[in-house]
Protein backbone atom coordinates (compact mmCIF):
# COMPACT_ATOMS: atom_id res chain seq x y z
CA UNK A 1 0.00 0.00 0.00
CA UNK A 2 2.54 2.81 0.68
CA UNK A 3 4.27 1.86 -2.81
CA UNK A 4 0.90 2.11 -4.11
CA UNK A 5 0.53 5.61 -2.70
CA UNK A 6 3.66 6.88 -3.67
CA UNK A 7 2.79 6.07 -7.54
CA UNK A 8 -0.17 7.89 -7.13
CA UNK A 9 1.54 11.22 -5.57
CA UNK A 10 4.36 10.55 -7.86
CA UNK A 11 2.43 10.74 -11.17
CA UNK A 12 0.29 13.44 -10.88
CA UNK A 13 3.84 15.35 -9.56
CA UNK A 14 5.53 14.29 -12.93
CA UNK A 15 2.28 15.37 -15.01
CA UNK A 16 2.11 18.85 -13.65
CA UNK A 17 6.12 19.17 -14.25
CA UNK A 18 5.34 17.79 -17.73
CA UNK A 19 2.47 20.21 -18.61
CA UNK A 20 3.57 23.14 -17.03
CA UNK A 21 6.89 23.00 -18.74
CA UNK A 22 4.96 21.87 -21.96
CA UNK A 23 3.19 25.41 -21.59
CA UNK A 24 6.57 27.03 -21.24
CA UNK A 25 8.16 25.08 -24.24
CA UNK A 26 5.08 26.83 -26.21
CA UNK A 27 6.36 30.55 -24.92
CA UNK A 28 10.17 29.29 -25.60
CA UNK A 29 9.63 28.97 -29.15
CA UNK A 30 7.35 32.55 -29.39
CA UNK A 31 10.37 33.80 -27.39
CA UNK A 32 12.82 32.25 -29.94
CA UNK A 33 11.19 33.83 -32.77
CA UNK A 34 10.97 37.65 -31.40
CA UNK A 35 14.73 37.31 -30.68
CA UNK A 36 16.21 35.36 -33.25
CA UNK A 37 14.01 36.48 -36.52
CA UNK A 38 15.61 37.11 -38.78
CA UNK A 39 18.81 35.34 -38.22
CA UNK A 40 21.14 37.89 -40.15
CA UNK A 41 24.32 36.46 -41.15
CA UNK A 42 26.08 39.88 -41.04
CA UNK A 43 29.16 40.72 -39.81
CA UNK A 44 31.40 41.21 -37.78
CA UNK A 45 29.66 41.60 -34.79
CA UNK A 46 31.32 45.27 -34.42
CA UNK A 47 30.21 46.37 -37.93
CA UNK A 48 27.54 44.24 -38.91
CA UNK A 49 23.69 45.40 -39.78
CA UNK A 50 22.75 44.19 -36.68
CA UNK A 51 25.66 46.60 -34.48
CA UNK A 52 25.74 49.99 -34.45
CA UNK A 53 27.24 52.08 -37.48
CA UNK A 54 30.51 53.83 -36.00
CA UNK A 55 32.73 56.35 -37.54
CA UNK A 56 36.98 56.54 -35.95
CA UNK A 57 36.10 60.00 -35.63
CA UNK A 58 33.57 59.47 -33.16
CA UNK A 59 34.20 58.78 -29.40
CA UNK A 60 33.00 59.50 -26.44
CA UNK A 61 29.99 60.77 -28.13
CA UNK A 62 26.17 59.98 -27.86
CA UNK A 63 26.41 58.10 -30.62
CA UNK A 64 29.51 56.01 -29.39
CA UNK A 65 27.42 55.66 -25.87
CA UNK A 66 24.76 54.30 -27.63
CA UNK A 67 26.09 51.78 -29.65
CA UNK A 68 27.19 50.60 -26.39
CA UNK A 69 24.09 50.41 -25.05
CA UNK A 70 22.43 48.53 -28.17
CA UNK A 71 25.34 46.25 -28.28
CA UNK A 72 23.92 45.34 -24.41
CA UNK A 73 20.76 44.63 -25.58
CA UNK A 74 19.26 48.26 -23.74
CA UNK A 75 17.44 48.90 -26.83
CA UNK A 76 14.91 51.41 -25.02
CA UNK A 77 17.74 53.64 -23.14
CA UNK A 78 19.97 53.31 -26.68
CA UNK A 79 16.93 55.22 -28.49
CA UNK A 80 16.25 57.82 -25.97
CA UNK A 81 20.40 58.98 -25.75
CA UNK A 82 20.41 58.43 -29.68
CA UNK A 83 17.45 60.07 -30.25
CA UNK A 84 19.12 63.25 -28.10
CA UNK A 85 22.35 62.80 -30.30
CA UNK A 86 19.75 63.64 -33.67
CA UNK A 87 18.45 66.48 -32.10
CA UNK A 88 22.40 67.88 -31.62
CA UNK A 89 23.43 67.02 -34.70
CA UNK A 90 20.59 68.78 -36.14
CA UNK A 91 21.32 71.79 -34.62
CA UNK A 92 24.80 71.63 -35.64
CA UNK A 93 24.15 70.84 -39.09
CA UNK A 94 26.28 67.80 -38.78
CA UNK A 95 24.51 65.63 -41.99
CA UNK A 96 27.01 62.76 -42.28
CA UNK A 97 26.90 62.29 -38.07
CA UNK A 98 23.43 62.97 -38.32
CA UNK A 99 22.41 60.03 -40.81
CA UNK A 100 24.69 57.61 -38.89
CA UNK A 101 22.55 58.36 -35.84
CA UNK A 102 19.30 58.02 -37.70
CA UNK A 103 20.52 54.62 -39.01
CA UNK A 104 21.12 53.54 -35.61
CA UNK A 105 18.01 54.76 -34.29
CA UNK A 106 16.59 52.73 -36.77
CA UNK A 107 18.47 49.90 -35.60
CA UNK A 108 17.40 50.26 -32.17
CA UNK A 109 13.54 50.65 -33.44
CA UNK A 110 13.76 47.64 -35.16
CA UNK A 111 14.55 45.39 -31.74
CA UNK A 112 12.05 46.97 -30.16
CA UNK A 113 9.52 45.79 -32.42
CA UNK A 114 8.59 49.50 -33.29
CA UNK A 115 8.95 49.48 -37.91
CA UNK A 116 7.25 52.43 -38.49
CA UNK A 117 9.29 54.76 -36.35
CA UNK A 118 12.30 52.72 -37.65
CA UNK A 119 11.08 52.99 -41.36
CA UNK A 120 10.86 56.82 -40.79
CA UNK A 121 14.42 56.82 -39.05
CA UNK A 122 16.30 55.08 -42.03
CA UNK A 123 14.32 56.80 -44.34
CA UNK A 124 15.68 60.44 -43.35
CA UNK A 125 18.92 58.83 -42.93
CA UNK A 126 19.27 57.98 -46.69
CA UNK A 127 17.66 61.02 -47.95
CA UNK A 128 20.39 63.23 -45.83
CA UNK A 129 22.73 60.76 -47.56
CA UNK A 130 21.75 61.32 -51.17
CA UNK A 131 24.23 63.04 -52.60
CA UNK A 132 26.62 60.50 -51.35
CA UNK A 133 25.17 57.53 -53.07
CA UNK A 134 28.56 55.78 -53.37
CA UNK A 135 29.83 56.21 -49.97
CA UNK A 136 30.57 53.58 -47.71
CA UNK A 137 28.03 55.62 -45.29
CA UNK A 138 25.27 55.03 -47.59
CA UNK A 139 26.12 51.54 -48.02
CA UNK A 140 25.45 50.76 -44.57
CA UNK A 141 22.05 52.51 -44.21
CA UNK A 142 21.43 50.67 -46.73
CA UNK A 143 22.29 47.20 -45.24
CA UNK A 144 19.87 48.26 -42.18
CA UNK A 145 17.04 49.31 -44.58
CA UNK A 146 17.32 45.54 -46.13
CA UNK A 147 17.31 44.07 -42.59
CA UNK A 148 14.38 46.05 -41.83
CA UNK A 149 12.60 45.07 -44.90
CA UNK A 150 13.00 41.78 -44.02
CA UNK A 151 12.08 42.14 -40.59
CA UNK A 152 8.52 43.41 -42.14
CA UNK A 153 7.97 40.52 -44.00
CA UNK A 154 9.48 42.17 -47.60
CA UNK A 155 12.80 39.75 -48.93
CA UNK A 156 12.00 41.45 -52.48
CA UNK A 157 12.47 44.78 -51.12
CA UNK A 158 15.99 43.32 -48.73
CA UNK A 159 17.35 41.58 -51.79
CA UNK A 160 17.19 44.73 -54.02
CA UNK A 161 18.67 46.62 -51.12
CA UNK A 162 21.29 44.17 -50.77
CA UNK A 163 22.13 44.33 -54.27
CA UNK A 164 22.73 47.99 -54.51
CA UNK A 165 25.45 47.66 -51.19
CA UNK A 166 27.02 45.00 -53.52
CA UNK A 167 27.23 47.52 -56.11
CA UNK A 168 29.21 49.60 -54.01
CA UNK A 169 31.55 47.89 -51.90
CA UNK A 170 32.73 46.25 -55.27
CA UNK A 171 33.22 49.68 -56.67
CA UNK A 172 35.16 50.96 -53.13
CA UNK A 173 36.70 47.87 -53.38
CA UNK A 174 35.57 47.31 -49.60
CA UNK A 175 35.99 43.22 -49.26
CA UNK A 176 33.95 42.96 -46.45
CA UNK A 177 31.36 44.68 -47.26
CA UNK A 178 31.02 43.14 -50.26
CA UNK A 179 31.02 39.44 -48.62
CA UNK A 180 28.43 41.17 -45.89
CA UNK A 181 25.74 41.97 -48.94
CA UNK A 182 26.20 38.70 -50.54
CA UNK A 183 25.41 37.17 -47.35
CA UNK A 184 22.85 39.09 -46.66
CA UNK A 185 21.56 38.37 -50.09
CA UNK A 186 21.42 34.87 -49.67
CA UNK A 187 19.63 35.12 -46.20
CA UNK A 188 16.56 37.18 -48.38
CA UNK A 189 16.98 34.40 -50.89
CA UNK A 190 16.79 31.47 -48.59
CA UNK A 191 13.67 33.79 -47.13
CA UNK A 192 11.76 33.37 -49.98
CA UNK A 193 12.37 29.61 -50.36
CA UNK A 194 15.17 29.81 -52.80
CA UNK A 195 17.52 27.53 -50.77
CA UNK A 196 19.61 25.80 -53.73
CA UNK A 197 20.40 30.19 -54.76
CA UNK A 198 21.24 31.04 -51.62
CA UNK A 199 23.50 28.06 -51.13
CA UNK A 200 25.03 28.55 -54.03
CA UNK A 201 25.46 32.18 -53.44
CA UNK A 202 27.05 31.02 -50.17
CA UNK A 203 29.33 28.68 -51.83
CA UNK A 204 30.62 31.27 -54.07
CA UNK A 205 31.19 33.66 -50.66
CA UNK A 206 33.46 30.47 -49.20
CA UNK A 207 35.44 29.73 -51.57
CA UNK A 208 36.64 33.71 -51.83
CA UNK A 209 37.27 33.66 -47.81
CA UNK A 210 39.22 30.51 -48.41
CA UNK A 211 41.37 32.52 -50.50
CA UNK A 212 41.41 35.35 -47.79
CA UNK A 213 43.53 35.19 -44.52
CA UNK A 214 42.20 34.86 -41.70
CA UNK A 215 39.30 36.90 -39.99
CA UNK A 216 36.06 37.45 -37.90
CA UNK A 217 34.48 38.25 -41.95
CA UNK A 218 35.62 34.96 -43.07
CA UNK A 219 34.26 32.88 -39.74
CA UNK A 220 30.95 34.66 -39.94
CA UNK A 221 30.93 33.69 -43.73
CA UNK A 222 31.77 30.09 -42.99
CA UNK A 223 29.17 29.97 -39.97
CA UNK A 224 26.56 31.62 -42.93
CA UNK A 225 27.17 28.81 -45.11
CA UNK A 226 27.11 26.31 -42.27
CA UNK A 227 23.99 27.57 -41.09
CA UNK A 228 22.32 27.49 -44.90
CA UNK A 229 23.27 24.14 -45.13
CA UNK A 230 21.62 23.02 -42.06
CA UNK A 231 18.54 24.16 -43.33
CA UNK A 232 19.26 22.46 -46.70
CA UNK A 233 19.54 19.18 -45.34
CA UNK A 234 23.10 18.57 -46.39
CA UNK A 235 24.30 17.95 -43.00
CA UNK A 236 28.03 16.78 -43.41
CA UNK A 237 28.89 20.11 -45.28
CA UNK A 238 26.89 22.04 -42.77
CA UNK A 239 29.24 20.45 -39.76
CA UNK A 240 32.62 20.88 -41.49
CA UNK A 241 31.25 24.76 -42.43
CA UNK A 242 30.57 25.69 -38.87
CA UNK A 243 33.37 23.67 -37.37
CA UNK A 244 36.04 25.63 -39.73
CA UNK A 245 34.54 28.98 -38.51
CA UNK A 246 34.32 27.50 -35.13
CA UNK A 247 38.48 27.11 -35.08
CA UNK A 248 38.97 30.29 -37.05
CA UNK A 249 36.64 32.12 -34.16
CA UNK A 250 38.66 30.27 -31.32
CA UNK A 251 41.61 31.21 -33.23
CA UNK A 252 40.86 35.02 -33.35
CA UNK A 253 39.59 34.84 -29.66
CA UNK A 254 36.29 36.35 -30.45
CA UNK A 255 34.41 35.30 -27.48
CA UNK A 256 31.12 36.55 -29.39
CA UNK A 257 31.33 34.55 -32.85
CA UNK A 258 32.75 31.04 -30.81
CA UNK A 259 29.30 31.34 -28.91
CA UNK A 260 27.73 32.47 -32.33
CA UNK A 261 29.32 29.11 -33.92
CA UNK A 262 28.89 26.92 -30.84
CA UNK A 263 24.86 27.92 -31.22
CA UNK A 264 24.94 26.67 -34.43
CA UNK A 265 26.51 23.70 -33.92
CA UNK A 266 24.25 22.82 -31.01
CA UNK A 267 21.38 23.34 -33.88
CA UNK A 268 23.26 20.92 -35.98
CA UNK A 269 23.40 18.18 -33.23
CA UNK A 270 20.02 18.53 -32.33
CA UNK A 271 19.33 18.15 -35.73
CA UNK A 272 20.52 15.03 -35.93
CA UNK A 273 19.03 13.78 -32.79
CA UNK A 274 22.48 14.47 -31.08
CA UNK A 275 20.70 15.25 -27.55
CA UNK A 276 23.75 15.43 -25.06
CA UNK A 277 26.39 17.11 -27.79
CA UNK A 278 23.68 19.70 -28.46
CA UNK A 279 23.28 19.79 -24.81
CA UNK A 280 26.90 20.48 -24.67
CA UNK A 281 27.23 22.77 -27.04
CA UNK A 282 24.51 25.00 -26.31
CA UNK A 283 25.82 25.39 -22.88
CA UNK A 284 29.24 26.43 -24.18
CA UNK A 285 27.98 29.06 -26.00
CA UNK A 286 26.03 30.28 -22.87
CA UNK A 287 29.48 30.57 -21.28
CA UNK A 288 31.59 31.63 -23.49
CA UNK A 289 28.66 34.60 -25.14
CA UNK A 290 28.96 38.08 -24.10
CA UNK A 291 25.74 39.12 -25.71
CA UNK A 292 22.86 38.81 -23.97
CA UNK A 293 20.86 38.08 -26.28
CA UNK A 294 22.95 35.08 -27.84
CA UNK A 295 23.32 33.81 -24.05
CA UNK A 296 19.74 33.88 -23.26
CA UNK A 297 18.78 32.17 -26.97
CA UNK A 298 21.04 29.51 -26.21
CA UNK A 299 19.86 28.53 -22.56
CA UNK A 300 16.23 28.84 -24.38
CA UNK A 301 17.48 26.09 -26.89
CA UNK A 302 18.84 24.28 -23.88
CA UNK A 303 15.51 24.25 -21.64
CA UNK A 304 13.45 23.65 -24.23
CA UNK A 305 16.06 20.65 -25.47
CA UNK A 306 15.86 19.67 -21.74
CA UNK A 307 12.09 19.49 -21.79
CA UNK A 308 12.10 17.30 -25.00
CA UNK A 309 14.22 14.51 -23.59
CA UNK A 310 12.12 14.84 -20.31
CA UNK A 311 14.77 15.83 -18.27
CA UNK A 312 12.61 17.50 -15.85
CA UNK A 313 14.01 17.81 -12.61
CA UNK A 314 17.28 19.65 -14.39
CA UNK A 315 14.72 21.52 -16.49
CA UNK A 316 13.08 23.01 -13.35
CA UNK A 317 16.53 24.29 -11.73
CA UNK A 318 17.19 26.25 -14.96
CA UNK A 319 14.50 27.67 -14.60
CA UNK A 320 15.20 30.61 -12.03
CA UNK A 321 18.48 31.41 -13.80
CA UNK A 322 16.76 31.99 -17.03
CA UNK A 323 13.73 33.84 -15.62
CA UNK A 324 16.76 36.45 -14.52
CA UNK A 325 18.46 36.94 -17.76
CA UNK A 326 14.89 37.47 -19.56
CA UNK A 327 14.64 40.32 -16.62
CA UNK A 328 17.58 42.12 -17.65
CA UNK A 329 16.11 42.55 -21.30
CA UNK A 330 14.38 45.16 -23.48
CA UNK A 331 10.99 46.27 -21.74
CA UNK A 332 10.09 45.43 -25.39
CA UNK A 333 9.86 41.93 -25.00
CA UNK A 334 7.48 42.30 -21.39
CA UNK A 335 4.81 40.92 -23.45
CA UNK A 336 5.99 37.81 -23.98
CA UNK A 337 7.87 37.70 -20.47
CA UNK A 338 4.51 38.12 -18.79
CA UNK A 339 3.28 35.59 -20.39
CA UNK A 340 5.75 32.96 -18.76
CA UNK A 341 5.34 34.49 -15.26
CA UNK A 342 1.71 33.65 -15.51
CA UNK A 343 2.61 29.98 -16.57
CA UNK A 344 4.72 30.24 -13.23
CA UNK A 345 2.57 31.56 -10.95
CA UNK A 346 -0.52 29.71 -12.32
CA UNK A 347 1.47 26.22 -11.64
CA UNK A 348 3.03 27.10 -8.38
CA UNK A 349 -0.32 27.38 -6.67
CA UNK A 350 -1.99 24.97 -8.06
């Protein structure tokens, strides 16, 4: 009789666990969504659409302090000090400054869920940049006006965007840049379903890093093509794509694209049914990331890869570290967040 009792508290115990972290599974993938679409591959991380435009003439600035807020992930305080760098740069008559800051602000709209004040705020920003149509400056608001088109559900729009940066860098003769649109191009491609273009397009990209020496560009290009792949289907080139830019990250001691490639490999694994090397891999990258956005995506991957291999008990202990990290976030994401503290509260008093 008391084993008989036990089964029955035990059960009931294990289906609550099961269900309530069923309901948060739901809420991980919403979460994984708002954060991680679109998955840009841009790059680097310093100068990539998804980082702050900054010019070596700018420091200690507004705009410097609030590329180091967005690079945080304090999207709401980085638009309220860029928005006051605008309004000086506007009074000084500073166009060049002032369309940088725009583009950022635009930037900063865009994680915040908020398109139509960052359509507005990349709109002025090319417009003030007209008459410099081939300058690196334009370029770049460019890049952010094709991640933004993206964002709102337009890979038409971002690929002819993307094109036009092409254009450019290949007439500066800015390498980078020009491996940055391609790779951008093929992310609007593989958007609309083209995979076999974009991989191609990606292919093309690799085999010009290959030739290239060594550098956060050419990791971020490998971990592109690694990432395409994976989507693809074609598994054993995806691997041997993100471990090369895995080594070459590791190599360069970028803390930021090892955690970037470690993600992606954890994808890969899980992929393939890999449960405890995904495991593994996602919780290197929560480690190693200094973003926290990237950390917080990958211990997201991990509970919710807990959660699928019933792992409860370890599933419930995460639990309080994660609901800390997702407090230290954009207020633009409280939606969601709220969400999840319901799910707790709900199932810790019932």
């Amino acid at each position: 009789m008391p084993i008989k009792t036990k089964t029955r508290d035990f059960w009931p115990h294990s289906r609550k666990i099961s269900r309530f972290l069923s309901l948060l599974l739901y809420f991980v993938v919403s979460l994984l969504c708002v954060l991680g679409l679109p998955v840009l591959p841009v790059l680097p991380h310093n100068l990539s659409s998804t980082s702050l435009l900054t010019n070596a003439t700018i420091t200690n600035s507004p705009l410097e302090q609030g590329k180091i807020l967005y690079d945080a992930g304090r999207f709401t305080e980085a638009v309220q000090v860029l928005q006051q760098a605008a309004q000086a740069y506007k009074q000084t008559g500073d166009k060049v400054k002032l369309a940088i800051t725009l583009s950022n602000l635009s930037l900063a709209y865009q994680q915040l869920s908020e398109f139509t004040e960052a359509e507005q705020a990349i709109s002025e920003s090319l417009k003030l940049l007209e008459v410099r149509q081939n300058s690196q400056i334009f370029a770049q608001s460019l890049e952010i006006q094709g991640r933004l088109q993206l964002l709102m559900g337009k890979p038409e729009a971002a690929l002819v965007s993307w094109q036009q940066t092409e254009k450019i860098y290949q007439q500066t003769h800015n390498d980078s840049g020009l491996v940055r649109s391609q790779i951008n191009q093929a992310q609007a491609w593989r958007t609309q379903g083209f995979y076999r273009r974009a991989i191609q397009m990606l292919e093309i990209v690799n085999q010009q890093l290959q030739s290239q020496p060594d550098s956060l560009e050419k990791a971020v290009g490998l971990r592109s093509l690694g990432n395409a792949l994976l989507i693809s289907g074609s598994l054993p080139k995806s691997q041997e794509a993100l471990k090369q830019s895995l080594a070459l990250a590791q190599s360069l001691e970028s803390h930021h694209d090892m955690a970037a490639s470690l993600f992606s490999l954890g994808n890969h694994a899980r992929k393939q049914q890999q449960t405890p090397a995904a495991l593994t891999y996602y919780q290197q990258a929560i480690k190693l990331s200094p973003s926290p956005l990237t950390k917080i995506s990958a211990q997201l991957n991990y509970l919710s890869l807990l959660i699928e291999s019933q792992q409860l008990t370890e599933s419930e202990s995460l639990l309080p570290t994660i609901q800390s990290q997702l407090n230290q976030l954009s207020p633009s994401r409280t939606a969601i967040y709220s969400q999840i503290k319901v799910i707790f509260e709900k199932e810790n008093t019932s």
